[in-house]
N, C-alpha and C. Protein backbone atom coordinates (compact mmCIF):
# COMPACT_ATOMS: atom_id res chain seq x y z
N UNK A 1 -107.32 76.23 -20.47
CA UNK A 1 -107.30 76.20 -19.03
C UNK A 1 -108.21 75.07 -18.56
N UNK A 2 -108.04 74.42 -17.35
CA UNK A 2 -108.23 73.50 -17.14
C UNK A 2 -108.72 73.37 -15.74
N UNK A 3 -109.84 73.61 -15.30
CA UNK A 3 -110.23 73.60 -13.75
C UNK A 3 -111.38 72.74 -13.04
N UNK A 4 -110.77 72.63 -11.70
CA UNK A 4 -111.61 71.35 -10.88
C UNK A 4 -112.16 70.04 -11.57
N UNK A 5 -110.63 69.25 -12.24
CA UNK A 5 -110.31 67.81 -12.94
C UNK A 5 -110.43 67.32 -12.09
N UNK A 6 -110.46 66.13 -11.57
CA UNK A 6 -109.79 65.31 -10.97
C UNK A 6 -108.74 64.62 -11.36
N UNK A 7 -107.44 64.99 -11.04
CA UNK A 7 -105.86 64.16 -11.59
C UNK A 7 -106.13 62.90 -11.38
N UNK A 8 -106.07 61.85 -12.37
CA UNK A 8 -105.51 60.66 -12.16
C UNK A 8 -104.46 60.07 -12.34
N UNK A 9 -103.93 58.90 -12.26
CA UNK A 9 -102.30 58.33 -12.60
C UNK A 9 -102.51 57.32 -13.88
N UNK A 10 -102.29 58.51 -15.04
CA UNK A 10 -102.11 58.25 -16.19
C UNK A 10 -101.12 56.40 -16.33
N UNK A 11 -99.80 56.29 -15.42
CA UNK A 11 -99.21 55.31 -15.81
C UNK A 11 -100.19 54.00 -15.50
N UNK A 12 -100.50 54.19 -13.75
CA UNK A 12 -100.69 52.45 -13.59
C UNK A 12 -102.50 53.67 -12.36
N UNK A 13 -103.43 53.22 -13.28
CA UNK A 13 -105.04 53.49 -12.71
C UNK A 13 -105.42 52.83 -11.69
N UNK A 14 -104.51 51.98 -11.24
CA UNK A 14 -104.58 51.22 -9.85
C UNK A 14 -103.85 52.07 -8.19
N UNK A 15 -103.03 52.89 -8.62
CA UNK A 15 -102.50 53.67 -7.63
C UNK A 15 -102.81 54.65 -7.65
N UNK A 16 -103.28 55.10 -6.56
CA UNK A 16 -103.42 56.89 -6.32
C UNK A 16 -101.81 57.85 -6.62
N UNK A 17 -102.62 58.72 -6.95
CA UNK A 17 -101.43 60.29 -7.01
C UNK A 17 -100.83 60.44 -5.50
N UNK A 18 -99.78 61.07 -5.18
CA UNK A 18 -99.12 60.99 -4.36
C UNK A 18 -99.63 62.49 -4.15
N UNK A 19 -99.44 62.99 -3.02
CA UNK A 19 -100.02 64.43 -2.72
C UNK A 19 -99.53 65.24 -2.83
N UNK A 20 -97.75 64.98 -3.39
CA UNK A 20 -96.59 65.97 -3.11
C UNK A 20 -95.78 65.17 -4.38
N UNK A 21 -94.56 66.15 -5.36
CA UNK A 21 -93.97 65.08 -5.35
C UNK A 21 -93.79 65.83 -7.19
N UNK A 22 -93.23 65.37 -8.03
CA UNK A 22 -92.91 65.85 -9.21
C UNK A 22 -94.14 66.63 -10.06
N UNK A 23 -93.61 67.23 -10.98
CA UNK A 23 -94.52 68.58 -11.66
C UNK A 23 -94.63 68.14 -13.31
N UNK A 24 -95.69 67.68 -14.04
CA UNK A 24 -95.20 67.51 -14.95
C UNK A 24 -95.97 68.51 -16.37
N UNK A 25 -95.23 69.12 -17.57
CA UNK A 25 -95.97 69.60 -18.12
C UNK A 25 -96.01 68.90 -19.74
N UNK A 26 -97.33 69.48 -19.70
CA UNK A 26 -98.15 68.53 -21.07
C UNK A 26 -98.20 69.01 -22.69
N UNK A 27 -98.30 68.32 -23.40
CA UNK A 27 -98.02 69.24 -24.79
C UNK A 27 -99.15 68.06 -25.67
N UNK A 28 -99.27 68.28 -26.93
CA UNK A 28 -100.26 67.30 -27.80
C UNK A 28 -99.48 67.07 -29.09
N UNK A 29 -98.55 67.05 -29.01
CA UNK A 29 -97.97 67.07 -30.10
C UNK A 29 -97.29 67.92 -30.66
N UNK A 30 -97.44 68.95 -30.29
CA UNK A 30 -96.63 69.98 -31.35
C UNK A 30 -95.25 70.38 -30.48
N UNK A 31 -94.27 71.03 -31.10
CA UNK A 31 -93.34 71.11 -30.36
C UNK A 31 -93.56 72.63 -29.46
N UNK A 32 -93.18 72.54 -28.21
CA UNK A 32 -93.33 73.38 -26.78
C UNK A 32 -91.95 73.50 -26.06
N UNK A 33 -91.45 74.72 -25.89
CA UNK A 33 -90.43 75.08 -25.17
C UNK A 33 -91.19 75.58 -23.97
N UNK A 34 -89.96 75.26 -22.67
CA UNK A 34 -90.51 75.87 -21.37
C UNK A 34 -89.24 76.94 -21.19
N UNK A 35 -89.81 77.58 -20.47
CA UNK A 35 -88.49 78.51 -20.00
C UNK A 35 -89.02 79.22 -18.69
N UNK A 36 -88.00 79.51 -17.47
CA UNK A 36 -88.29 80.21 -16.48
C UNK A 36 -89.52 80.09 -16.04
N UNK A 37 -89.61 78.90 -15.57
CA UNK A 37 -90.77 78.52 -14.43
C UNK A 37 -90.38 78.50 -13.14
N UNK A 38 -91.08 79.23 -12.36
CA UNK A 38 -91.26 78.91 -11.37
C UNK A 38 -92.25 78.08 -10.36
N UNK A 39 -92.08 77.48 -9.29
CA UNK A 39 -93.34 77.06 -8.74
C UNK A 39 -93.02 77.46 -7.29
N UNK A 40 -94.36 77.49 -6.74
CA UNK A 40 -94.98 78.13 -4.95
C UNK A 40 -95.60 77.13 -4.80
N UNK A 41 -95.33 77.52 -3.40
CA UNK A 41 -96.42 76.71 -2.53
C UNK A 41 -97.40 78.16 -2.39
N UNK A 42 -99.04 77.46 -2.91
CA UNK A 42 -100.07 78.34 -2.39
C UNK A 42 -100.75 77.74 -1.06
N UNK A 43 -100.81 79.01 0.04
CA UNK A 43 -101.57 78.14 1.12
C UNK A 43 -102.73 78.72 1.18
């Protein structure tokens, strides 16, 4: 678990993260199935 990171933009460290906008999930190598995710908006 992973809390109060600060996200950065892994591709290009010159542009900020967008505030909204695609979800991506992470693995290290080994092989990872996803299944039945959902996502919310928390307010």
């Amino acid at each position: 678990m992973v809390r109060n990171v600060t996200l950065e933009n892994f591709w290009n460290p010159n542009v900020p993260l967008y505030p909204s906008g695609f979800v991506e999930l992470q693995t290290y190598g080994t092989p990872v199935y996803f299944k039945n995710i959902y996502i919310r908006e928390i307010k």
